[in-house]
C-alpha atoms as a PDB file:
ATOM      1  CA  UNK A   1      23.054 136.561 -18.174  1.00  0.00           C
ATOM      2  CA  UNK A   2      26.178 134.621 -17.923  1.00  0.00           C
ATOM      3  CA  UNK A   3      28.915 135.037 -21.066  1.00  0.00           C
ATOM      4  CA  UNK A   4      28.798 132.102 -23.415  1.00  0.00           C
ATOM      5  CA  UNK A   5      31.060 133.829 -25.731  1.00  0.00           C
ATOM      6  CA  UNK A   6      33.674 136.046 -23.598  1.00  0.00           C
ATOM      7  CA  UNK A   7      33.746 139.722 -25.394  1.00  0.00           C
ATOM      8  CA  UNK A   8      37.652 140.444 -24.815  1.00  0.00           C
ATOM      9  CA  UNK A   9      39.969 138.310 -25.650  1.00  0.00           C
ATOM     10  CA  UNK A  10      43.524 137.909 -24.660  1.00  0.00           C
ATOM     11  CA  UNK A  11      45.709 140.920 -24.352  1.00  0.00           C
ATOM     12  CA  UNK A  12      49.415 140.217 -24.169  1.00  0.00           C
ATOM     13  CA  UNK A  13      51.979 139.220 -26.902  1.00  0.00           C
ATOM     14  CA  UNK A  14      52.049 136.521 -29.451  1.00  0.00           C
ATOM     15  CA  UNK A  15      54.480 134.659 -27.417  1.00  0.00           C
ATOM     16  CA  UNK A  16      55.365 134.397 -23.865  1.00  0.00           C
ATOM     17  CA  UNK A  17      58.215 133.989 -21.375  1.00  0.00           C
ATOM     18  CA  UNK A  18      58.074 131.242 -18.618  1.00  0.00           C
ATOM     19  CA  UNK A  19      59.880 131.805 -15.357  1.00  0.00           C
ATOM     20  CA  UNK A  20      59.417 128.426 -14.251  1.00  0.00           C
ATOM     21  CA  UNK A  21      63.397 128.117 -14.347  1.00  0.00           C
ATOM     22  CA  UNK A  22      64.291 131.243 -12.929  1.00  0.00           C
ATOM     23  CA  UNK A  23      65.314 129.263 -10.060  1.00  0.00           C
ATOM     24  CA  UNK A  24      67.685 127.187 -12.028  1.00  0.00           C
ATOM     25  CA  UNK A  25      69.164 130.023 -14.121  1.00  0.00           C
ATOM     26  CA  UNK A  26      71.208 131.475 -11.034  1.00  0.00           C
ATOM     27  CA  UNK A  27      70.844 134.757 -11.746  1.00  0.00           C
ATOM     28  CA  UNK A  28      71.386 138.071  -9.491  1.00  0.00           C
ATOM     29  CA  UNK A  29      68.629 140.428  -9.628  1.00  0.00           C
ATOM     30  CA  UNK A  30      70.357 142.661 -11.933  1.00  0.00           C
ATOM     31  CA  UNK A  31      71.014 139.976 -14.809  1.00  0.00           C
ATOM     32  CA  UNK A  32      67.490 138.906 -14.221  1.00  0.00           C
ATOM     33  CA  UNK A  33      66.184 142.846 -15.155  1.00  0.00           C
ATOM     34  CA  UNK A  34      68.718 142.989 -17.941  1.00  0.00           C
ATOM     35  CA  UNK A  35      66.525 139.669 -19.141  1.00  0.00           C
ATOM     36  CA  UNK A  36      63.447 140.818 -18.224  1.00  0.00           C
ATOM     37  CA  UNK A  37      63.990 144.146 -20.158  1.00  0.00           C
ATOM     38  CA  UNK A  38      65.646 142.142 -23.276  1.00  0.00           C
ATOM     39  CA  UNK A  39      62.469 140.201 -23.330  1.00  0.00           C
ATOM     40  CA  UNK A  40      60.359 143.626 -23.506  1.00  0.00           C
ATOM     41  CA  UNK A  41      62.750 145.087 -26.227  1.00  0.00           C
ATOM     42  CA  UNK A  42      61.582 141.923 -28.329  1.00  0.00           C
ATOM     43  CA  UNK A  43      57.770 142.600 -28.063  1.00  0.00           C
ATOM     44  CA  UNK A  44      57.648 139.628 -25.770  1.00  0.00           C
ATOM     45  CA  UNK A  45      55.439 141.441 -22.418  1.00  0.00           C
ATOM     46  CA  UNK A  46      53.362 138.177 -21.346  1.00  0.00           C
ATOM     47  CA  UNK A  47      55.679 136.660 -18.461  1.00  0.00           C
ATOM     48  CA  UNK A  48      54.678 133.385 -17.325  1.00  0.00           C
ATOM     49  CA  UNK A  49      54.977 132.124 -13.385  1.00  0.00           C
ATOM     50  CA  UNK A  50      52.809 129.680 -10.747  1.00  0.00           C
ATOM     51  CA  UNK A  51      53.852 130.292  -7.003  1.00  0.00           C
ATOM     52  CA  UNK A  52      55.036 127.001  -6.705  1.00  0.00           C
ATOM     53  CA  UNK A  53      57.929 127.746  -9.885  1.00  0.00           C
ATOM     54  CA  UNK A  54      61.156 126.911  -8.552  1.00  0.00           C
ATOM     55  CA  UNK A  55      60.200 125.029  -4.643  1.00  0.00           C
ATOM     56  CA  UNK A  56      57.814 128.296  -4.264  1.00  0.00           C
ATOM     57  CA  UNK A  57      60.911 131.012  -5.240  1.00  0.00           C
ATOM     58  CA  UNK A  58      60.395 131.538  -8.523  1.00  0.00           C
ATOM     59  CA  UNK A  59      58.005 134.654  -8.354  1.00  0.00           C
ATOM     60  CA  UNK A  60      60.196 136.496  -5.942  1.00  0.00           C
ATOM     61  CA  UNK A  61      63.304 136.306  -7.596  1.00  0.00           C
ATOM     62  CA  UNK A  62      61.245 138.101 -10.463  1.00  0.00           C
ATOM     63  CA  UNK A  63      59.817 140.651  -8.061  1.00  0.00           C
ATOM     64  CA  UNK A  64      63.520 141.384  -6.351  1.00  0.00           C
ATOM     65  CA  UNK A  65      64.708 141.965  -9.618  1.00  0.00           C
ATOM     66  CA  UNK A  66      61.153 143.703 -10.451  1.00  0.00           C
ATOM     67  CA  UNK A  67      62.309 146.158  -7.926  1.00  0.00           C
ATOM     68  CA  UNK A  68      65.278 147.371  -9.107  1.00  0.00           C
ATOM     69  CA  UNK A  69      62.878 149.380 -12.111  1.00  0.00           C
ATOM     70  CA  UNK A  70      59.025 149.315 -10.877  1.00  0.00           C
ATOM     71  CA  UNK A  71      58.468 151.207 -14.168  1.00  0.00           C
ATOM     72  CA  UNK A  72      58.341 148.266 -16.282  1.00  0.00           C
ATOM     73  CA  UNK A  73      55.995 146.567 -14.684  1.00  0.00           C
ATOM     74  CA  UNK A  74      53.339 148.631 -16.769  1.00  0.00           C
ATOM     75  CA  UNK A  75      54.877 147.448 -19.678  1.00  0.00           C
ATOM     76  CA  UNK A  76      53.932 143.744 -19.320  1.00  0.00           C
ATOM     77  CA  UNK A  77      51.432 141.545 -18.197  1.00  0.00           C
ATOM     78  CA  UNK A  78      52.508 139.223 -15.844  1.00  0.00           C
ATOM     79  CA  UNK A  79      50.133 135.476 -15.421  1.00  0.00           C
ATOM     80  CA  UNK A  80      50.886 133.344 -12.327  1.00  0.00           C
ATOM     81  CA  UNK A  81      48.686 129.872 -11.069  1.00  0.00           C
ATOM     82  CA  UNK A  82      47.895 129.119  -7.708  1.00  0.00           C
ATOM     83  CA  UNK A  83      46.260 125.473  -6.153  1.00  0.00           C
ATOM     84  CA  UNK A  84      48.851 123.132  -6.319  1.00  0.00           C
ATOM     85  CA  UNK A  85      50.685 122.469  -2.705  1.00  0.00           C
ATOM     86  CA  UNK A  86      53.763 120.498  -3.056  1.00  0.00           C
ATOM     87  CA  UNK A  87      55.235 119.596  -0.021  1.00  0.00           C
ATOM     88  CA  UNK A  88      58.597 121.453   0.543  1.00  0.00           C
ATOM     89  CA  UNK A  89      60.694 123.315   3.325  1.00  0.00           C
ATOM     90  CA  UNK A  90      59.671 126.335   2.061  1.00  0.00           C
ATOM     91  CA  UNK A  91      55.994 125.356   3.106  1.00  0.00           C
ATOM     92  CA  UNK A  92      56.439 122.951   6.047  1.00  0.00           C
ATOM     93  CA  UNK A  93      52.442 122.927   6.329  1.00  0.00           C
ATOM     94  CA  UNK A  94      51.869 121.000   3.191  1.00  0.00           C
ATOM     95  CA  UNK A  95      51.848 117.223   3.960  1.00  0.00           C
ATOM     96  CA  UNK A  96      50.532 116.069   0.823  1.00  0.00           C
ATOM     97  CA  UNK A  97      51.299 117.002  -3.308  1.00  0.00           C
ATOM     98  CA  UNK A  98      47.339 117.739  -3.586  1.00  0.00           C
ATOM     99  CA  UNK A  99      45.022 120.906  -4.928  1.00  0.00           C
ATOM    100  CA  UNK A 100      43.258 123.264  -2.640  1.00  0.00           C
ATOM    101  CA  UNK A 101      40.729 125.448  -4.132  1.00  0.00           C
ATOM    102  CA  UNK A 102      39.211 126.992  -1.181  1.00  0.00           C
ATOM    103  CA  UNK A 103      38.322 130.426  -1.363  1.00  0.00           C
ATOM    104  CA  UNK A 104      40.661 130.959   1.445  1.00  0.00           C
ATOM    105  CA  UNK A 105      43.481 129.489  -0.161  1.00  0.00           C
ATOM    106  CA  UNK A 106      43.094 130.876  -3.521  1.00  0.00           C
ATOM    107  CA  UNK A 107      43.036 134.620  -1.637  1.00  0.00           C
ATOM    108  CA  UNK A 108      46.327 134.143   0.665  1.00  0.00           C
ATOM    109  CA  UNK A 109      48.022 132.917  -2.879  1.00  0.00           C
ATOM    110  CA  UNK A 110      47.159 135.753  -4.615  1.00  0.00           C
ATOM    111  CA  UNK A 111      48.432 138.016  -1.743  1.00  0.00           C
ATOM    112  CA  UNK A 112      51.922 135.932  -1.361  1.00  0.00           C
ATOM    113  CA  UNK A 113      52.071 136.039  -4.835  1.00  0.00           C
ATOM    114  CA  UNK A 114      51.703 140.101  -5.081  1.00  0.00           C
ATOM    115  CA  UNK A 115      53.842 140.481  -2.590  1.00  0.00           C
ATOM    116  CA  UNK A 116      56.652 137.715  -4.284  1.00  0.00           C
ATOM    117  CA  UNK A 117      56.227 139.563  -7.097  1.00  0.00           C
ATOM    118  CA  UNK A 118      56.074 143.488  -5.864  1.00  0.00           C
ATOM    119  CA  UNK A 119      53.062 144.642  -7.738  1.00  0.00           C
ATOM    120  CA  UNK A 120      49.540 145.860  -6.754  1.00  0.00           C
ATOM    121  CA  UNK A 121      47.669 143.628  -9.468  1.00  0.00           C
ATOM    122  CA  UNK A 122      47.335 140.380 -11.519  1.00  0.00           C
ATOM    123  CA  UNK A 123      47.170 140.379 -14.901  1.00  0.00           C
ATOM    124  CA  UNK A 124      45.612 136.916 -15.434  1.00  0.00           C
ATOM    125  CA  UNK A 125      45.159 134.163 -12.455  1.00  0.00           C
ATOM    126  CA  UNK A 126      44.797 130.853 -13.678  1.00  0.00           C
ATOM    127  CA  UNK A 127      43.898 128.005 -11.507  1.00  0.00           C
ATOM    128  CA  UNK A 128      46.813 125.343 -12.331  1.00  0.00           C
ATOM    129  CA  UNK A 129      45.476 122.222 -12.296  1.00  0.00           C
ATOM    130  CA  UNK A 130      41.823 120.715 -12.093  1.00  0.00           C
ATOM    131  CA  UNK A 131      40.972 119.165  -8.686  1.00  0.00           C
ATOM    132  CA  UNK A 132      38.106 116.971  -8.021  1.00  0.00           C
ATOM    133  CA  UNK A 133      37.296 118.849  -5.001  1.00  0.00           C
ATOM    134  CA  UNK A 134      37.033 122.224  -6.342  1.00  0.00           C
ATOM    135  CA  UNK A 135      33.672 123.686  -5.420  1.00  0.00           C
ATOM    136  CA  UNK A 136      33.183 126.074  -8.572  1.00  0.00           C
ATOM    137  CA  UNK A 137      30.610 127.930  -6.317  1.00  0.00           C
ATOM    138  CA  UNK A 138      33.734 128.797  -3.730  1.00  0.00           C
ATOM    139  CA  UNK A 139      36.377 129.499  -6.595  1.00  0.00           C
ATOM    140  CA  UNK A 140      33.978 132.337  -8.284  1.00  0.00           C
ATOM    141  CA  UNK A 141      33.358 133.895  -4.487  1.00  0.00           C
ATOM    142  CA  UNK A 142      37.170 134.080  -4.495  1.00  0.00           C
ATOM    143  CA  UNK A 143      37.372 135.258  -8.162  1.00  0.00           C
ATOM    144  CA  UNK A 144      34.738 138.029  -7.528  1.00  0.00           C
ATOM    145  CA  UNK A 145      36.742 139.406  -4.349  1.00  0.00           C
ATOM    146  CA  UNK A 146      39.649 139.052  -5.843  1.00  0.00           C
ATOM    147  CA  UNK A 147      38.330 141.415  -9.280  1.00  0.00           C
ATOM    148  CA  UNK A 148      36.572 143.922  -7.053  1.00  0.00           C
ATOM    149  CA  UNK A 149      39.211 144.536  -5.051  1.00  0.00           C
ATOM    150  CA  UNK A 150      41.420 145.096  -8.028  1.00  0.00           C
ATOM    151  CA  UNK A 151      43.875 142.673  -7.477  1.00  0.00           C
ATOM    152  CA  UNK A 152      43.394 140.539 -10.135  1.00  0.00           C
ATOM    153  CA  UNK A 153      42.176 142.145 -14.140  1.00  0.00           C
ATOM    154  CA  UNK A 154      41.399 138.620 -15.599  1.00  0.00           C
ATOM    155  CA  UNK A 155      41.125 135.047 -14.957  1.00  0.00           C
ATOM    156  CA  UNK A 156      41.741 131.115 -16.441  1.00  0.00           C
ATOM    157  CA  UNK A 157      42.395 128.261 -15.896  1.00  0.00           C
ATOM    158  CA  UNK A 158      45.386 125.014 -17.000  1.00  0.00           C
ATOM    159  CA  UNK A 159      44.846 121.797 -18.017  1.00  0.00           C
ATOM    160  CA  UNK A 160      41.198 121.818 -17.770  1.00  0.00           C
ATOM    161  CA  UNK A 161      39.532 119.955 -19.741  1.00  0.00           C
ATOM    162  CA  UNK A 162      36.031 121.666 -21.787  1.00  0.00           C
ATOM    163  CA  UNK A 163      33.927 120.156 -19.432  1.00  0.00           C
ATOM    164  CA  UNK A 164      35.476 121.113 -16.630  1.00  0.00           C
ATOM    165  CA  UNK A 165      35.980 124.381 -18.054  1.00  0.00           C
ATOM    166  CA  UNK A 166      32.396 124.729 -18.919  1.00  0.00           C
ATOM    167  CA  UNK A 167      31.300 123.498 -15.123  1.00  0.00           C
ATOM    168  CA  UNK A 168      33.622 127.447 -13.859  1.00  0.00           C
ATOM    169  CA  UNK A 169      32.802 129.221 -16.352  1.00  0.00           C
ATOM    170  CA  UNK A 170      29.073 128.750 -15.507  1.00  0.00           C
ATOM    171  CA  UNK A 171      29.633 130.245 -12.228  1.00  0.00           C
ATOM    172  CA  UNK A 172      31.185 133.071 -13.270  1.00  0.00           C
ATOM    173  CA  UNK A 173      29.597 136.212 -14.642  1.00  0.00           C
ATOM    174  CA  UNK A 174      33.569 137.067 -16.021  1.00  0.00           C
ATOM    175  CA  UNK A 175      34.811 135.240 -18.710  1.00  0.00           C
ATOM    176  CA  UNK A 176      37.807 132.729 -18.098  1.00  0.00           C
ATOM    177  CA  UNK A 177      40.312 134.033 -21.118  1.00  0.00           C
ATOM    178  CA  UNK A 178      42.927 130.919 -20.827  1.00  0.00           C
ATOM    179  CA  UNK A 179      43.407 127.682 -20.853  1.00  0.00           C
ATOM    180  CA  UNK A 180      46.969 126.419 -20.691  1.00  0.00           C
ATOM    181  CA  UNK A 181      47.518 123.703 -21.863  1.00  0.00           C
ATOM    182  CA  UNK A 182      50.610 121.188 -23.255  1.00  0.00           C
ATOM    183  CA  UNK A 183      50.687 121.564 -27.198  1.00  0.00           C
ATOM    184  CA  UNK A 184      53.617 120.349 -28.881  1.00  0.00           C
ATOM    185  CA  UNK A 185      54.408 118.279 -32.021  1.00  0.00           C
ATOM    186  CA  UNK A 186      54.683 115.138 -29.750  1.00  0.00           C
ATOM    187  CA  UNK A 187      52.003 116.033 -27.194  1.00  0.00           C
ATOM    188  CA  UNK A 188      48.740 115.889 -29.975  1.00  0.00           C
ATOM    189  CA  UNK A 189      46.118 115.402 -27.366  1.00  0.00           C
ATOM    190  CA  UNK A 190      44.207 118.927 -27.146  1.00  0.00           C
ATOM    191  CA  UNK A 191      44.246 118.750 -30.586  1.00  0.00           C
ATOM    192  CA  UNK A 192      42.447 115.450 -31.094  1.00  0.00           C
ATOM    193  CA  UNK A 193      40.177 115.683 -28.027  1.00  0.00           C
ATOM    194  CA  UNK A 194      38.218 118.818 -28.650  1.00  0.00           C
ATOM    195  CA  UNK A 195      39.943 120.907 -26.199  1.00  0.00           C
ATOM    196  CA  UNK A 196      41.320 123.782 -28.890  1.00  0.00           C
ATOM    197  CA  UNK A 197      37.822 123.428 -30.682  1.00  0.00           C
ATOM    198  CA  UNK A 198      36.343 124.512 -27.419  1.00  0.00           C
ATOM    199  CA  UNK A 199      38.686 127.164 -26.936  1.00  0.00           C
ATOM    200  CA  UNK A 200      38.046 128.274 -30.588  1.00  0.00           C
ATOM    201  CA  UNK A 201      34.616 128.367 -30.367  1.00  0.00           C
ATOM    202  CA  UNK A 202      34.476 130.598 -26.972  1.00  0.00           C
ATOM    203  CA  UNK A 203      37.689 132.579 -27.781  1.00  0.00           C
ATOM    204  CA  UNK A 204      39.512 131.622 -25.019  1.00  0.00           C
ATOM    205  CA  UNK A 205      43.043 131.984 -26.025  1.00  0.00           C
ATOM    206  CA  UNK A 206      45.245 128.385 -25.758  1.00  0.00           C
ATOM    207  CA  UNK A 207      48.789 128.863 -23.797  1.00  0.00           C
ATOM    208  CA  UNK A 208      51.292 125.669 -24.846  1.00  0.00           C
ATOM    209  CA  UNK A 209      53.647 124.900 -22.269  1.00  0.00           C
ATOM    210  CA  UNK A 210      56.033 122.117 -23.216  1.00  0.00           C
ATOM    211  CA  UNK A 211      56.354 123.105 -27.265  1.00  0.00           C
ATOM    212  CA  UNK A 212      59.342 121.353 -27.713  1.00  0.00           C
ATOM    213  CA  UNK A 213      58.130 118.537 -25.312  1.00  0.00           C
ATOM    214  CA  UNK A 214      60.224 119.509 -22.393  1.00  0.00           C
ATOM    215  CA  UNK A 215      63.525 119.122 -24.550  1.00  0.00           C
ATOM    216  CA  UNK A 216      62.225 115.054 -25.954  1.00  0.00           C
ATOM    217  CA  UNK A 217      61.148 116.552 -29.240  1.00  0.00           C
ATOM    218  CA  UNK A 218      65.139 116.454 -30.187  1.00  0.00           C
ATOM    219  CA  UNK A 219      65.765 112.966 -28.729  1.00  0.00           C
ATOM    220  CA  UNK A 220      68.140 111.017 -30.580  1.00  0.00           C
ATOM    221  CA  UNK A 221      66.419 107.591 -29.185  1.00  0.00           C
ATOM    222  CA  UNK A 222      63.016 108.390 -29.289  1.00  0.00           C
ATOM    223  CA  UNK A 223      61.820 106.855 -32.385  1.00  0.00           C
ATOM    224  CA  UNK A 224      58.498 109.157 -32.532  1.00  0.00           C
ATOM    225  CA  UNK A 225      60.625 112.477 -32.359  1.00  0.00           C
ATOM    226  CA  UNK A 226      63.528 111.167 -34.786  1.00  0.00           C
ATOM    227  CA  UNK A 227      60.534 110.880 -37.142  1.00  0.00           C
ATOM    228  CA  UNK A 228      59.470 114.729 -36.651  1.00  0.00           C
ATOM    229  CA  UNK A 229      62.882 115.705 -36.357  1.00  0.00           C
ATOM    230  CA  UNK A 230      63.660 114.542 -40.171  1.00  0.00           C
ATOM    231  CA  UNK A 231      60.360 116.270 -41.493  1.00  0.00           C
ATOM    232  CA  UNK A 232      61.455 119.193 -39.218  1.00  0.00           C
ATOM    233  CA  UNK A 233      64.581 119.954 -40.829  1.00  0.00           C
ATOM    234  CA  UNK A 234      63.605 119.232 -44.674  1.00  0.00           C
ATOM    235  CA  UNK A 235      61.010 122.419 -43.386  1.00  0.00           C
ATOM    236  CA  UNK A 236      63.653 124.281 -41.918  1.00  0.00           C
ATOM    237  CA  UNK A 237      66.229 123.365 -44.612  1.00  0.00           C
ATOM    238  CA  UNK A 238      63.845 124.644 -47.253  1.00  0.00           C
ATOM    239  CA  UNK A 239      62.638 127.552 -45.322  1.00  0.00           C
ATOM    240  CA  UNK A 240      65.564 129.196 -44.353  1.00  0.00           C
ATOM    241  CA  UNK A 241      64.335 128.257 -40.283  1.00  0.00           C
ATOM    242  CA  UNK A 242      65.562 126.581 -37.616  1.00  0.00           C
ATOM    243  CA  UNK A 243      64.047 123.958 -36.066  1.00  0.00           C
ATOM    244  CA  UNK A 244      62.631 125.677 -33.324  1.00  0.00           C
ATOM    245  CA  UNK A 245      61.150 128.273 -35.890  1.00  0.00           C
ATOM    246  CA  UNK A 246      59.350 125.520 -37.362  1.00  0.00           C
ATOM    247  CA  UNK A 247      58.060 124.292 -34.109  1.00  0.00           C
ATOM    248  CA  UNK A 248      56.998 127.483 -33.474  1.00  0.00           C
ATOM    249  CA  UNK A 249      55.304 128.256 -36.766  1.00  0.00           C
ATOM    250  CA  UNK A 250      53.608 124.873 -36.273  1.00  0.00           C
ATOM    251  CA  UNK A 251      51.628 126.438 -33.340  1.00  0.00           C
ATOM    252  CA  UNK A 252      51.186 129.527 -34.479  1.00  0.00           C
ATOM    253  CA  UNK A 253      49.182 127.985 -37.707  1.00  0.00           C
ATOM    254  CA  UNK A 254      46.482 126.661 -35.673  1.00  0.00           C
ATOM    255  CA  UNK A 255      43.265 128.932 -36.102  1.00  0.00           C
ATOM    256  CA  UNK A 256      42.693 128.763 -32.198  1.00  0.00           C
ATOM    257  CA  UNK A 257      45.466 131.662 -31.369  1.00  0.00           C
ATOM    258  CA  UNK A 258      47.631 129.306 -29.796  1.00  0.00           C
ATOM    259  CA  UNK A 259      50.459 130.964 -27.539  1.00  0.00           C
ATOM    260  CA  UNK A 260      54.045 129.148 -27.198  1.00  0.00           C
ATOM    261  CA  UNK A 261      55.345 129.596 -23.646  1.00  0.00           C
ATOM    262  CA  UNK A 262      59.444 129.296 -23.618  1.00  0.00           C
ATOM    263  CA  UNK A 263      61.460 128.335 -21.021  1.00  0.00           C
ATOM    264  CA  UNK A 264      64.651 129.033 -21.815  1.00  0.00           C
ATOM    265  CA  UNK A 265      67.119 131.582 -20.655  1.00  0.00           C
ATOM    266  CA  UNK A 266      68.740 132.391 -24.019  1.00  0.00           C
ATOM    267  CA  UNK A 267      67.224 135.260 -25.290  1.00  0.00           C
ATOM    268  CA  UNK A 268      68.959 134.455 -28.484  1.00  0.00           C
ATOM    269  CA  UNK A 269      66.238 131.245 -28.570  1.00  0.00           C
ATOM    270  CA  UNK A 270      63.492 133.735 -27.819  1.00  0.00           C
ATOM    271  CA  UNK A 271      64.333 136.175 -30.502  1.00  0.00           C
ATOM    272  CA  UNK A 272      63.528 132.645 -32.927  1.00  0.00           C
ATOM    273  CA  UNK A 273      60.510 132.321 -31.406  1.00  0.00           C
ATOM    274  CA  UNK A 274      59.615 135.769 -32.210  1.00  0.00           C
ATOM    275  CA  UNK A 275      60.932 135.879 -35.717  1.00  0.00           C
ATOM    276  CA  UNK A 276      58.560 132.672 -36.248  1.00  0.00           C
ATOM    277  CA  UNK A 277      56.111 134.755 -35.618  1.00  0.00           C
ATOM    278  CA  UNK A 278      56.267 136.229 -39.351  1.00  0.00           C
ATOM    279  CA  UNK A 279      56.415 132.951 -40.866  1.00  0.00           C
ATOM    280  CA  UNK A 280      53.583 130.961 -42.013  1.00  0.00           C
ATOM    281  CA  UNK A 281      53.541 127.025 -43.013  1.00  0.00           C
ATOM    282  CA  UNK A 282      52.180 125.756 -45.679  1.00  0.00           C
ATOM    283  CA  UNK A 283      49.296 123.467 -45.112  1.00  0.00           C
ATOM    284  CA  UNK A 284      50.703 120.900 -46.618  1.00  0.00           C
ATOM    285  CA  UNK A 285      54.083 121.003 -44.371  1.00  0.00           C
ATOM    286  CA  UNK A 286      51.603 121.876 -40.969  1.00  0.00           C
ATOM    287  CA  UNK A 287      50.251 118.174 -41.753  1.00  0.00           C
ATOM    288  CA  UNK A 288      53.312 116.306 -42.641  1.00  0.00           C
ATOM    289  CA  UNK A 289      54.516 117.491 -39.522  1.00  0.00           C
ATOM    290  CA  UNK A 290      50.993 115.992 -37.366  1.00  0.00           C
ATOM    291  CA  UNK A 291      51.559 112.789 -39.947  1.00  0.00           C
ATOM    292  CA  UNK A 292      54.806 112.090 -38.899  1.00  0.00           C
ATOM    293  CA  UNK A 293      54.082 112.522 -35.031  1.00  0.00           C
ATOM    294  CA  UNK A 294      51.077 109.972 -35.661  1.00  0.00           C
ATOM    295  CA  UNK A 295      53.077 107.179 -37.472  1.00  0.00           C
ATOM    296  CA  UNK A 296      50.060 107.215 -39.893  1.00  0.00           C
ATOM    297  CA  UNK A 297      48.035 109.383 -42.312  1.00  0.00           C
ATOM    298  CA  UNK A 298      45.100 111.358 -41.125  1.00  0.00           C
ATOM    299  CA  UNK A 299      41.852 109.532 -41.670  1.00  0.00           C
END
């Protein structure tokens, strides 16, 4: 019988660390441990990548540095996508930004990324985007391989809508445990659209990349965020917060478990995020805050 209602549940901290700048950051190997490890001395063990992070170097940086103290890596739990190809130097066989969800591809990936990231196993494989080729019949062969030969513990998917979720999952005698997804206070689609309500009711925990909207939720000419922003700060004014906090808090209300995914560098921003994590809003300041995204009272 195949799981309607997956029995486990996601394992990993209340927030999470994206890599998907590691590129950008500059970093040696050694400053990248000394960040790794300051994320781990927060409570923060979830560690976000997708082999193409960074024009496909990403993962590897985080493996070199990885290296330097293999002891941690039982200490986290590291996620990474595969099925994007984006064409770059670094893969001169790509000709076209498409999906590939070939059992064959989704196996190599999994190997390049173990061996990017120096470790034996996967944490949690998501698929990255949905493709209107993928053959749900192929991707659980390669999911099933993939489990019994212990390479990857868990699986999900990102961006996937419930239907499309629902059309895996059916193949699958594992549960999918995430969906990752863009959840901001400006980006109010999976929460209008039935996505989180899916996720809800099959406890399939949501991952929000983007919650600050990709740095456009503190525009100074975007009229829609200069809106939140003022009903942010009176929060964070009256709250003792920051802004961010708020932000945070925002997704953190949400009865679906939603998990914020940062992207910065600054540990000093991630040590917010993680204070946020003690802080609950009010329900009356979690929808003035969806209000003044909208432009309009709720129905």
């Amino acid at each position: 019988m195949r799981h309607q209602y997956h029995p486990l549940g996601f394992e990993g901290s209340r927030i999470a660390q994206g890599f998907w700048r590691l590129q950008e950051w500059g970093w040696s190997s050694s400053e990248t441990l000394n960040f790794i490890e300051a994320c781990l001395d927060l409570g923060v063990t979830t560690f976000d990548h997708a082999d193409i992070y960074g024009n496909y170097q990403c993962e590897a940086l985080f493996g070199e540095a990885l290296a330097l103290k293999p002891s941690l890596r039982d200490k986290m739990e590291i996620i990474t996508k595969c099925g994007i190809l984006l064409p770059s130097e670094n893969r001169p066989e790509v000709q076209v930004h498409r999906y590939d969800y070939r059992s064959e591809h989704i196996l190599a990936s999994v190997d390049r990324s173990l061996s990017n990231l120096r470790c034996d196993y996967i944490d949690t494989l998501l698929l990255h985007r949905p493709s209107p080729l993928m053959d749900a019949d192929e991707v659980a062969q390669a999911f099933d391989l993939l489990f019994t030969l212990g390479k990857v513990k868990h699986f999900g998917v990102s961006n996937y809508t419930p239907h499309q979720f629902d059309l895996l999952q059916s193949r699958l005698d594992a549960p999918l445990i995430l969906n990752q997804v863009e959840l901001s206070p400006l980006e109010l689609q999976h929460f209008q659209d039935g996505s989180l309500d899916h996720m809800q009711r099959h406890a399939v925990t949501p991952m929000a990349w983007s919650p600050f909207a990709g740095g456009e939720l503190f525009s100074t000419t975007n009229d829609i965020s200069k809106r939140v922003q003022l009903v942010l700060q009176e929060i964070a004014s009256r709250l003792g917060m920051t802004i961010d906090q708020v932000v945070v808090a925002w997704l953190l209300r949400h009865p679906a478990g939603i998990c914020p995914v940062m992207g910065s560098g600054k540990i000093a921003r991630l040590q917010l995020a993680v204070e946020a994590t003690t802080l609950a809003l009010t329900d009356d300041d979690w929808f003035r805050i969806l209000i003044a995204s909208q432009g309009h009272d709720v129905p």
